[in-house]
PDB file of N, CA and C in Angstrom:
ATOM      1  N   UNK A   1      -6.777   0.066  12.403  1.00  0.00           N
ATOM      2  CA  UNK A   1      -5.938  -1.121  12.450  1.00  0.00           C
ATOM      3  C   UNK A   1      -4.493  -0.705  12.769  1.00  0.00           C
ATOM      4  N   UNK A   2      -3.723  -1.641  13.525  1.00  0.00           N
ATOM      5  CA  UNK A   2      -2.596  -1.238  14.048  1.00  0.00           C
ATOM      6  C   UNK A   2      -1.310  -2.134  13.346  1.00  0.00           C
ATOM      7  N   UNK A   3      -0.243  -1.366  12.961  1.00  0.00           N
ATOM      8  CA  UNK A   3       0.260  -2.335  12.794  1.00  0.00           C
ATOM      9  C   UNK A   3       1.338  -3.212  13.155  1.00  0.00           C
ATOM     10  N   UNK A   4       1.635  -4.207  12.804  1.00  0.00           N
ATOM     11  CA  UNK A   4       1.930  -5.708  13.770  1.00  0.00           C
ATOM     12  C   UNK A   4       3.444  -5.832  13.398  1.00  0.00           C
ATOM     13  N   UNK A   5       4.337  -6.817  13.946  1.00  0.00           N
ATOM     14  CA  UNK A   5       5.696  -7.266  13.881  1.00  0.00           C
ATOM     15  C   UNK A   5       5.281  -8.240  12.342  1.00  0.00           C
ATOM     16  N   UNK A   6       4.204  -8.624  12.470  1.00  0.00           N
ATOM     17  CA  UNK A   6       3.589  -9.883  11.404  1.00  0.00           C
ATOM     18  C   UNK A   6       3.409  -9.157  10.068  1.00  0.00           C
ATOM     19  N   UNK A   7       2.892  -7.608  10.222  1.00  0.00           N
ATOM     20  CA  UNK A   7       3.223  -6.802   9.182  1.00  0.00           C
ATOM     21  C   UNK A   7       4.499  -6.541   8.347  1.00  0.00           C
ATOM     22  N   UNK A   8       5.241  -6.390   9.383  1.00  0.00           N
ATOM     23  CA  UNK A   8       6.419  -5.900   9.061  1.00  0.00           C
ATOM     24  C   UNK A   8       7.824  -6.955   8.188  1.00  0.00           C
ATOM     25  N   UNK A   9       7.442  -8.060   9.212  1.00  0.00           N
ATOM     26  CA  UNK A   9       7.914  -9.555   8.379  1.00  0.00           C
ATOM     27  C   UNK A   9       7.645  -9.654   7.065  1.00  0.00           C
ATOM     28  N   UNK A  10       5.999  -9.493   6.677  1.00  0.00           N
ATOM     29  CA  UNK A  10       5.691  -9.790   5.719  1.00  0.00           C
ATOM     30  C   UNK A  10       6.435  -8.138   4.629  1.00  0.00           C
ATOM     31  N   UNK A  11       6.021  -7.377   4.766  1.00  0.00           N
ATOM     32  CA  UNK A  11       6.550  -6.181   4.035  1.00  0.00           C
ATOM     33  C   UNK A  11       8.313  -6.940   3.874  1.00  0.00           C
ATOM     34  N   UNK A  12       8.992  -6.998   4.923  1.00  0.00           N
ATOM     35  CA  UNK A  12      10.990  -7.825   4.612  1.00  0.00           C
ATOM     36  C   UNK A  12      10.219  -8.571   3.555  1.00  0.00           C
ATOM     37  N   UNK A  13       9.602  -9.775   3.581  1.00  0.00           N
ATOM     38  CA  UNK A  13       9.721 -11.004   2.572  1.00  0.00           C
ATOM     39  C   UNK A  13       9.599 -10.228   1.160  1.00  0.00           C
ATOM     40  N   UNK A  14       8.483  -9.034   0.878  1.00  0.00           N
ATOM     41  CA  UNK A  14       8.232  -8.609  -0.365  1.00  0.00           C
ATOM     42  C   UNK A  14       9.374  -7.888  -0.582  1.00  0.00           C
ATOM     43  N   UNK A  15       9.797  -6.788   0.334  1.00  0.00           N
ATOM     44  CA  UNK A  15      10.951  -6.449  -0.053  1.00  0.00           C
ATOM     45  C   UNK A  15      12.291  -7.166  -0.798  1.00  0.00           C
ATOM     46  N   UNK A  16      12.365  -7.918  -0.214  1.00  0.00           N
ATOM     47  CA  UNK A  16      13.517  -8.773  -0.595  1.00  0.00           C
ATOM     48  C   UNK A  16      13.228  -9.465  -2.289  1.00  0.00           C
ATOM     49  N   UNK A  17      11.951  -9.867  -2.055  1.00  0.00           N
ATOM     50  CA  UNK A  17      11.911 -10.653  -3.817  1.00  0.00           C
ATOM     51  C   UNK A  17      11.530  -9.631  -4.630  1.00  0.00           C
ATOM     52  N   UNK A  18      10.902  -8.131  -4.326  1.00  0.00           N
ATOM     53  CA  UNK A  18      10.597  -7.207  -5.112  1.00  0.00           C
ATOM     54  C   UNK A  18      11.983  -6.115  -5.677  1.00  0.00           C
ATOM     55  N   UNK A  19      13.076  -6.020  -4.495  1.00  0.00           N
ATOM     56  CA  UNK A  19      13.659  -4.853  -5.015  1.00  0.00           C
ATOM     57  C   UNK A  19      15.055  -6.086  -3.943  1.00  0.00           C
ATOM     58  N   UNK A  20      15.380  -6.749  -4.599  1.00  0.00           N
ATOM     59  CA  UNK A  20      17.263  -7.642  -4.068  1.00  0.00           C
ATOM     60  C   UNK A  20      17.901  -6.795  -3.653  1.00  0.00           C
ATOM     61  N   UNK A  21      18.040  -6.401  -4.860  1.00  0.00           N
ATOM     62  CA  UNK A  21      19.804  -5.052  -4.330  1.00  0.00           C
ATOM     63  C   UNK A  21      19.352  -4.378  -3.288  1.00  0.00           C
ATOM     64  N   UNK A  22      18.161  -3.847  -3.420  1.00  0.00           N
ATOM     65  CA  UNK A  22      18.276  -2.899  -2.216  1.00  0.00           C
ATOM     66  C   UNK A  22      18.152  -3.461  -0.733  1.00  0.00           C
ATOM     67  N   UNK A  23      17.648  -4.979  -0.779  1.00  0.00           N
ATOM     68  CA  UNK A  23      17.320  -5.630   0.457  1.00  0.00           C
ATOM     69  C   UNK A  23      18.995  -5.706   0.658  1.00  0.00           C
ATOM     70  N   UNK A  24      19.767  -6.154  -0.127  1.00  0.00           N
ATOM     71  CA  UNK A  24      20.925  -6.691  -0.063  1.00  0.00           C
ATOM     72  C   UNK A  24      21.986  -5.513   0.575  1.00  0.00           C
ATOM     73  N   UNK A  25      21.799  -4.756   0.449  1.00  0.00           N
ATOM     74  CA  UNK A  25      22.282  -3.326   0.964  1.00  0.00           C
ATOM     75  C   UNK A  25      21.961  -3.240   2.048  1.00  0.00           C
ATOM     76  N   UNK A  26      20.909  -2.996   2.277  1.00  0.00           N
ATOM     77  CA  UNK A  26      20.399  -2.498   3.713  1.00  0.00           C
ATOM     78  C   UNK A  26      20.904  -3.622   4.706  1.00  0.00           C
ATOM     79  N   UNK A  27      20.581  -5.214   4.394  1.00  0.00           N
ATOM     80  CA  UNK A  27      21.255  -6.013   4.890  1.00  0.00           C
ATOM     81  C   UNK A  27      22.565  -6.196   5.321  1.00  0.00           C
ATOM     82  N   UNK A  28      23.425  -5.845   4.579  1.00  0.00           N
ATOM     83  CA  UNK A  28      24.892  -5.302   4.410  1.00  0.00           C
ATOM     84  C   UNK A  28      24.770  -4.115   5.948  1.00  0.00           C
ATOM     85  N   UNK A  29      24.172  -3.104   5.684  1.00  0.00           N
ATOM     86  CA  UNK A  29      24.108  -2.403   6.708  1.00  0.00           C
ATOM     87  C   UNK A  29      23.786  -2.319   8.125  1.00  0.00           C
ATOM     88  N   UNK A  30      23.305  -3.469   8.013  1.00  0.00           N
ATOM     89  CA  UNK A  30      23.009  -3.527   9.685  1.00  0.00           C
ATOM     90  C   UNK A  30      23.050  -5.250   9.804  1.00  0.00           C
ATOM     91  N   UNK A  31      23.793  -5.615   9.042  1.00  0.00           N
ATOM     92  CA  UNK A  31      24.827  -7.046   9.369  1.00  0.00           C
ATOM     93  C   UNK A  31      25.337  -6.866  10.943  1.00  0.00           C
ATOM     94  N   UNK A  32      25.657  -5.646  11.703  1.00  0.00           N
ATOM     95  CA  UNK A  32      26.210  -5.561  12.324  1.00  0.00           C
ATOM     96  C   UNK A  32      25.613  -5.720  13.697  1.00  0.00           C
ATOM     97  N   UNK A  33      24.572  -6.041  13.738  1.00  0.00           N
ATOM     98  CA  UNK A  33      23.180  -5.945  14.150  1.00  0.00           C
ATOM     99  C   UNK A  33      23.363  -7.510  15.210  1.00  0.00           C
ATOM    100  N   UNK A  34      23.022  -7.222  16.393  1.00  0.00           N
ATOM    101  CA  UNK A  34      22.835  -8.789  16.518  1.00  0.00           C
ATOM    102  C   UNK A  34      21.452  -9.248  16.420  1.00  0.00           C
ATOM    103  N   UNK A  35      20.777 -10.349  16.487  1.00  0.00           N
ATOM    104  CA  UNK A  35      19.154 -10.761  16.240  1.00  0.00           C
ATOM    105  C   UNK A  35      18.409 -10.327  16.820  1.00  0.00           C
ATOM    106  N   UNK A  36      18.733 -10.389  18.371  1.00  0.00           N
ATOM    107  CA  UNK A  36      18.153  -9.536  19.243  1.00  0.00           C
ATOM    108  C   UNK A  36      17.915  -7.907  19.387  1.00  0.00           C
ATOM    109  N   UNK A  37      19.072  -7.161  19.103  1.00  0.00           N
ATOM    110  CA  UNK A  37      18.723  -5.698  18.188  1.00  0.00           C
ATOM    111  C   UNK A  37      17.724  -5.460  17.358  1.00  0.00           C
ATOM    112  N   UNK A  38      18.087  -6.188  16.341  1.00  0.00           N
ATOM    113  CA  UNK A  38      17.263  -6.211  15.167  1.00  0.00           C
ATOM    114  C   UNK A  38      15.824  -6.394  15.952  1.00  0.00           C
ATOM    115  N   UNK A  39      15.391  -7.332  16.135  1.00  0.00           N
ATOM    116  CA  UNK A  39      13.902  -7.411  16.733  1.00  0.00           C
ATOM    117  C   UNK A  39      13.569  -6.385  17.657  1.00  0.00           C
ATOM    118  N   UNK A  40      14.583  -5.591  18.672  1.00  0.00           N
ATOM    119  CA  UNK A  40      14.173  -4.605  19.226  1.00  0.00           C
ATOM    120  C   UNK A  40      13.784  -3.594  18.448  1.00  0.00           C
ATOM    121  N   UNK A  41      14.481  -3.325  17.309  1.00  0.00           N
ATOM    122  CA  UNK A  41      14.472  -1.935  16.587  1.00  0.00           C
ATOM    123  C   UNK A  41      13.104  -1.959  15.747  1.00  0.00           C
ATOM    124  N   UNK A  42      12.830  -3.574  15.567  1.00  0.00           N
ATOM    125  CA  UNK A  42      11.567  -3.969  14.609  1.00  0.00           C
ATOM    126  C   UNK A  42      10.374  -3.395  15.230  1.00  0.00           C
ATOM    127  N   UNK A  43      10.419  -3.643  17.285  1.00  0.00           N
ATOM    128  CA  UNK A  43       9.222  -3.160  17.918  1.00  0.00           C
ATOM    129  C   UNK A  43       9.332  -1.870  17.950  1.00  0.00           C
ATOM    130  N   UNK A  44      10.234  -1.390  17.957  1.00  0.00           N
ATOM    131  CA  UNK A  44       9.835   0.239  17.876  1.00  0.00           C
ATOM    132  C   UNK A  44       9.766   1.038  17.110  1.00  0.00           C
ATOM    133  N   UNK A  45      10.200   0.439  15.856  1.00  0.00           N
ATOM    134  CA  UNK A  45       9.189   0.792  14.139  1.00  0.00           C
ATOM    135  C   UNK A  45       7.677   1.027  14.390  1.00  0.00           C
ATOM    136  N   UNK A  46       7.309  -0.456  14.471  1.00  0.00           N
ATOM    137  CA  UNK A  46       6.181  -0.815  14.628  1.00  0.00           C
ATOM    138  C   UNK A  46       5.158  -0.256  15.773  1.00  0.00           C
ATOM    139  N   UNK A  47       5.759   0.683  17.495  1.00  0.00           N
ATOM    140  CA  UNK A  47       5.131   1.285  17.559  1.00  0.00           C
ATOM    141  C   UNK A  47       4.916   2.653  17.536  1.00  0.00           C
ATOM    142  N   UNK A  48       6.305   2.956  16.518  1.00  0.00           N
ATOM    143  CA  UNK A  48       6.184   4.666  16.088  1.00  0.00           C
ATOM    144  C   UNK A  48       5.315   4.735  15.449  1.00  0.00           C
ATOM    145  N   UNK A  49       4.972   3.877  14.173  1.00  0.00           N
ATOM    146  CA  UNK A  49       4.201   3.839  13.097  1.00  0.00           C
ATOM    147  C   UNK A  49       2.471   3.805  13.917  1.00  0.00           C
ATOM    148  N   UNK A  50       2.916   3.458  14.902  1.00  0.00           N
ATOM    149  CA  UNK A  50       1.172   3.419  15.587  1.00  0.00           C
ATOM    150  C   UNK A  50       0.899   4.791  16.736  1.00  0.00           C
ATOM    151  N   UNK A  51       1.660   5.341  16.621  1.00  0.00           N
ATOM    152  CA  UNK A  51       1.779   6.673  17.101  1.00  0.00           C
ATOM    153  C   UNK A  51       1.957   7.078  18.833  1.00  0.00           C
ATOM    154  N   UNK A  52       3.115   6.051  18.963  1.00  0.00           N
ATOM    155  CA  UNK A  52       3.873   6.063  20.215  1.00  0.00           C
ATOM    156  C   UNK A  52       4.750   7.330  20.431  1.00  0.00           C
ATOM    157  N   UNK A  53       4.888   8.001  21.163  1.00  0.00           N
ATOM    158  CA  UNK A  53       5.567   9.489  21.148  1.00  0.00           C
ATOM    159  C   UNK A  53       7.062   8.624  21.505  1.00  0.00           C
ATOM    160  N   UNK A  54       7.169   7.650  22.440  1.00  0.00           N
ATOM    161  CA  UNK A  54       8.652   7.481  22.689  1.00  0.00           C
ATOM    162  C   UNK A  54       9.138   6.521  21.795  1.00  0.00           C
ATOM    163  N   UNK A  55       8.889   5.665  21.365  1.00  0.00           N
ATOM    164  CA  UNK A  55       9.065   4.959  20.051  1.00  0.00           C
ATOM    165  C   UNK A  55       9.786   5.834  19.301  1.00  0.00           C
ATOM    166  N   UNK A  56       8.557   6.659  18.726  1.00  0.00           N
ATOM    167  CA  UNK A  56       9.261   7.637  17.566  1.00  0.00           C
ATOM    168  C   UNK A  56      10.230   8.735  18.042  1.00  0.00           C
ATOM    169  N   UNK A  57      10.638   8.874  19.519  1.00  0.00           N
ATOM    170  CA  UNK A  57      12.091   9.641  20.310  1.00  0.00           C
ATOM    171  C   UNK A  57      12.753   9.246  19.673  1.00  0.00           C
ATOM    172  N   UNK A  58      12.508   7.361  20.382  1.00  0.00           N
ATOM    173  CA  UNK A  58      13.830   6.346  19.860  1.00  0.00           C
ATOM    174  C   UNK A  58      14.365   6.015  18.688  1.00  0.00           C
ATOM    175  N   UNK A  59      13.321   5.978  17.503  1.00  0.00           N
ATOM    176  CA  UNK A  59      13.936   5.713  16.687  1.00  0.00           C
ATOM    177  C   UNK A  59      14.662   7.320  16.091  1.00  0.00           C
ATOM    178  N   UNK A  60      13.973   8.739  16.251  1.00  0.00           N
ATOM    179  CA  UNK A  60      15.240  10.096  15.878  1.00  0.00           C
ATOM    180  C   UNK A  60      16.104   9.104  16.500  1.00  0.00           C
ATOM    181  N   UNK A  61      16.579   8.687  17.527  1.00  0.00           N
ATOM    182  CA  UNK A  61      17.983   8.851  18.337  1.00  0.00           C
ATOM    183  C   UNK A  61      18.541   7.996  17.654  1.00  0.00           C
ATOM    184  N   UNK A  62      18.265   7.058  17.164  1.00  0.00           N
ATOM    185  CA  UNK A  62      18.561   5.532  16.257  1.00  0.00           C
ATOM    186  C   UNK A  62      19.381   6.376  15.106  1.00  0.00           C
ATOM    187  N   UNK A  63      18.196   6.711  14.447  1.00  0.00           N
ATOM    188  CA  UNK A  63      18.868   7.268  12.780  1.00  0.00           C
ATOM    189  C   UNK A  63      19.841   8.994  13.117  1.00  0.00           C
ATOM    190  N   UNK A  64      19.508   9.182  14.071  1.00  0.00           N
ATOM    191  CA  UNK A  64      20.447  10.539  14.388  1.00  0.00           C
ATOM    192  C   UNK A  64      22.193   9.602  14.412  1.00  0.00           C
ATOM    193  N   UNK A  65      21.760   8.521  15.449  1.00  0.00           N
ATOM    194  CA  UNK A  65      23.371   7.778  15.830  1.00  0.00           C
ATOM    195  C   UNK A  65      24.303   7.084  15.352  1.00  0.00           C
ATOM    196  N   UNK A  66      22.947   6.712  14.025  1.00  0.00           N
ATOM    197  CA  UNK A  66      23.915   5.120  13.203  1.00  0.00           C
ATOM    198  C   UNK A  66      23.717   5.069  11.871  1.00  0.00           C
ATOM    199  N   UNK A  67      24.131   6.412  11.180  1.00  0.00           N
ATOM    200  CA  UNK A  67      23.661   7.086   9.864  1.00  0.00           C
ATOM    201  C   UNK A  67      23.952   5.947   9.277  1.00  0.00           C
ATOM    202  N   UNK A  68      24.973   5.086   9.432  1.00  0.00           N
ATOM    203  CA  UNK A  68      25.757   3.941   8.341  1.00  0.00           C
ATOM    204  C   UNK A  68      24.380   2.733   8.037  1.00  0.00           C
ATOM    205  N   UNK A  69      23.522   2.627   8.789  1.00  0.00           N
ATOM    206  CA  UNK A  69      22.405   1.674   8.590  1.00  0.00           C
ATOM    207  C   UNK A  69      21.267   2.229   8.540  1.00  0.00           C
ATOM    208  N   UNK A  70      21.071   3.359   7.533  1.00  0.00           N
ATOM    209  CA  UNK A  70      20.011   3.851   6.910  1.00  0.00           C
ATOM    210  C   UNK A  70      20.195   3.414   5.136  1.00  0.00           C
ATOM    211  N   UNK A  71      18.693   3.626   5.255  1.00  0.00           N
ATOM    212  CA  UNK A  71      18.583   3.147   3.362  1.00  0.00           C
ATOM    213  C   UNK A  71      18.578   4.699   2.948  1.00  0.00           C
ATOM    214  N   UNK A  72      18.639   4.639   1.789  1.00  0.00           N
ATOM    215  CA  UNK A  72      18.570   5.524   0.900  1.00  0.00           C
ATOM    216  C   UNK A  72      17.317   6.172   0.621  1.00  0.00           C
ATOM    217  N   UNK A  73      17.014   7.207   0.359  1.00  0.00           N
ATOM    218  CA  UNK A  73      15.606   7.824   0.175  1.00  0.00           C
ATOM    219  C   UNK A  73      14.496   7.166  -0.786  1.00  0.00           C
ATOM    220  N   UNK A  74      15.708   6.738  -1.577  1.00  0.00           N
ATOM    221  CA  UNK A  74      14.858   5.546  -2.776  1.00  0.00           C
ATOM    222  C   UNK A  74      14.527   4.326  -2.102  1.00  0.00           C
ATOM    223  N   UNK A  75      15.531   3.867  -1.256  1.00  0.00           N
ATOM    224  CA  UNK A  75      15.417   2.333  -0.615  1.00  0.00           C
ATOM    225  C   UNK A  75      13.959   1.893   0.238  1.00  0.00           C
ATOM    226  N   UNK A  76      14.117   3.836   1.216  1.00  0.00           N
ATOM    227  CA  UNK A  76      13.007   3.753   2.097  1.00  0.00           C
ATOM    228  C   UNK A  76      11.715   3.676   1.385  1.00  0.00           C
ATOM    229  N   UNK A  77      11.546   4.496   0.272  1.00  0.00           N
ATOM    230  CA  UNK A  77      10.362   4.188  -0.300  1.00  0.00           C
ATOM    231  C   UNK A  77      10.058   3.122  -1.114  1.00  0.00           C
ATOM    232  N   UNK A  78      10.726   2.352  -1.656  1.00  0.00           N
ATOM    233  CA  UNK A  78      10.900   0.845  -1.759  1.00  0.00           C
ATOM    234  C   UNK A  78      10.122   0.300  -0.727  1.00  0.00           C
ATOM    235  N   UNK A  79      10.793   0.411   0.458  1.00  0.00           N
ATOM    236  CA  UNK A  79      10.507  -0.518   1.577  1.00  0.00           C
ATOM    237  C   UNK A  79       9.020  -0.417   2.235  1.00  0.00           C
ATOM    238  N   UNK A  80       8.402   1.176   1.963  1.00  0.00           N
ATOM    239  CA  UNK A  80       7.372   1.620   1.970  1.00  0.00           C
ATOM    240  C   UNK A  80       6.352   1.222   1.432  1.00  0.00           C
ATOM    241  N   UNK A  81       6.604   0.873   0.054  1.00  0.00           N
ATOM    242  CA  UNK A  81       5.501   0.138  -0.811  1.00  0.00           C
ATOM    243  C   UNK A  81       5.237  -1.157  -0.366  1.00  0.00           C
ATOM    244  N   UNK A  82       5.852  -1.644   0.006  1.00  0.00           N
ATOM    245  CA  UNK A  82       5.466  -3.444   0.482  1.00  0.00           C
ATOM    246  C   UNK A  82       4.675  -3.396   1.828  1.00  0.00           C
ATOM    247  N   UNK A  83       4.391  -2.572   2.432  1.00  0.00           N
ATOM    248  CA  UNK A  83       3.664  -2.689   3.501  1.00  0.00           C
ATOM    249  C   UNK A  83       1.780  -2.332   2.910  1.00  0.00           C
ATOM    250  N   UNK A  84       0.574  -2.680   3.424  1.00  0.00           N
ATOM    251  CA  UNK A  84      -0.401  -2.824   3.048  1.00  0.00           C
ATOM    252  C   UNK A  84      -0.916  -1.229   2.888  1.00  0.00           C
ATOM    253  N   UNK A  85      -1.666  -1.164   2.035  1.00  0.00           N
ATOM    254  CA  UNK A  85      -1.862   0.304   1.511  1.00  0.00           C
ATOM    255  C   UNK A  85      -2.484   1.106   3.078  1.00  0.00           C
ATOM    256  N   UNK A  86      -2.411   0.936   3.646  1.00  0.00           N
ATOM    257  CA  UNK A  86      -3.342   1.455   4.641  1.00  0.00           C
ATOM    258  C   UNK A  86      -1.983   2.238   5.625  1.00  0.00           C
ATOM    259  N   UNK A  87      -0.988   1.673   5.989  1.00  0.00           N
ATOM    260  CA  UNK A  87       0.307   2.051   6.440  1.00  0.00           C
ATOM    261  C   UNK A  87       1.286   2.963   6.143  1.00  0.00           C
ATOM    262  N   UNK A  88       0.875   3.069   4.559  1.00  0.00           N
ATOM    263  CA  UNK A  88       2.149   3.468   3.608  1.00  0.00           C
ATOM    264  C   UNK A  88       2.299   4.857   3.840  1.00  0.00           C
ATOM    265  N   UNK A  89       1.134   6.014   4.590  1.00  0.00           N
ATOM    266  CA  UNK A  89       1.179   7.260   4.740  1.00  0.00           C
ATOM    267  C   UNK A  89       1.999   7.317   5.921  1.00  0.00           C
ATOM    268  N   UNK A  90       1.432   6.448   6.757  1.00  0.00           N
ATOM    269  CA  UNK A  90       1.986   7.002   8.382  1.00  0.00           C
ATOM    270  C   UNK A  90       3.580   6.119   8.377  1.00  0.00           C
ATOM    271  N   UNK A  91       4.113   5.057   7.664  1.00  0.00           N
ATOM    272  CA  UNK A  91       5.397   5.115   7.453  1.00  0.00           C
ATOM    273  C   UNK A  91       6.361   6.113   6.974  1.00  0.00           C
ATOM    274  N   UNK A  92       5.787   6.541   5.739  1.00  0.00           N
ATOM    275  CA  UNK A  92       6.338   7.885   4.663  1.00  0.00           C
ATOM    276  C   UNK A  92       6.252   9.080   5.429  1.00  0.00           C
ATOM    277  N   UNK A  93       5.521   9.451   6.435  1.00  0.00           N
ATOM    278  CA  UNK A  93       5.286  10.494   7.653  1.00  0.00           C
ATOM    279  C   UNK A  93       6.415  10.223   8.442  1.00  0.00           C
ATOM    280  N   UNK A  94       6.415   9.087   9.275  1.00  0.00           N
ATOM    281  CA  UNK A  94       7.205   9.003   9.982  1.00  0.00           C
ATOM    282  C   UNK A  94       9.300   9.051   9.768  1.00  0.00           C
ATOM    283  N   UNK A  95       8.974   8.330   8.376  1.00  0.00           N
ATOM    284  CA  UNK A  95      10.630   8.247   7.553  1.00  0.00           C
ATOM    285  C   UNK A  95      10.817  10.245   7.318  1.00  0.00           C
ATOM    286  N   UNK A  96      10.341  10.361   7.007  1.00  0.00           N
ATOM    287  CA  UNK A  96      10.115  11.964   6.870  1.00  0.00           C
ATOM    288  C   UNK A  96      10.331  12.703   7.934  1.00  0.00           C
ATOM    289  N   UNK A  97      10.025  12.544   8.866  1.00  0.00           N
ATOM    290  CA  UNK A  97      10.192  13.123  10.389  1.00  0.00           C
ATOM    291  C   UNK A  97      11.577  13.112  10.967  1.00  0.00           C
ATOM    292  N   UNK A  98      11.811  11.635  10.568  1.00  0.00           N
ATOM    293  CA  UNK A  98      13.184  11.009  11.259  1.00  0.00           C
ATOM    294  C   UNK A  98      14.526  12.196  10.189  1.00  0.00           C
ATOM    295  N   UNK A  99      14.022  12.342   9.049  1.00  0.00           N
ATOM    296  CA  UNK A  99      15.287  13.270   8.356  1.00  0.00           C
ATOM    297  C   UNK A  99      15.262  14.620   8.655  1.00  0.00           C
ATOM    298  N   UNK A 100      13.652  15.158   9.364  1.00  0.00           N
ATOM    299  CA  UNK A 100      14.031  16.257   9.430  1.00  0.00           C
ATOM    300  C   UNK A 100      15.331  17.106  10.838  1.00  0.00           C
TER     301      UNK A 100
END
């Protein structure tokens, strides 16, 4: 199973009523974001996590460029848990990759 933009929505909604502050932060952080960004950056989450080689370029180059709109190591794994148990490795793989 692959996963979807519809995934990822749903993982924001839990995030947000499961862990506030930290939604509220990260929000804060990429306020800066216009809507259209944001949804770009959403598809290429979504196809690093499905094991796109340039996806996952883009997003190193993302978190290499714009340290100020990263979560916290705690935040990310927060954000990790709300996605369906089946995801939660190859997210935590991939967040992992991006720091090394």
């Amino acid at each position: 199973m692959s996963l979807t933009v519809e995934h990822l929505v749903a993982a924001g909604k839990t995030f947000e009523e499961k862990f506030p502050d930290d939604f509220a932060d990260l929000k804060q952080k990429t306020s800066g974001l216009s809507e259209e960004e944001q949804q770009k950056q959403y598809g290429i989450l979504v196809n690093a996590v499905n094991g796109d080689a340039d996806a996952q370029a883009k997003m190193k180059e993302i978190y290499k460029n714009e340290p100020s709109q990263h979560g916290t190591p705690e935040q990310v794994q927060h954000f990790v848990e709300c996605f369906p148990e089946e995801f939660r490795d190859k997210l935590s793989a991939l967040f992992k990759s991006l720091e090394a």
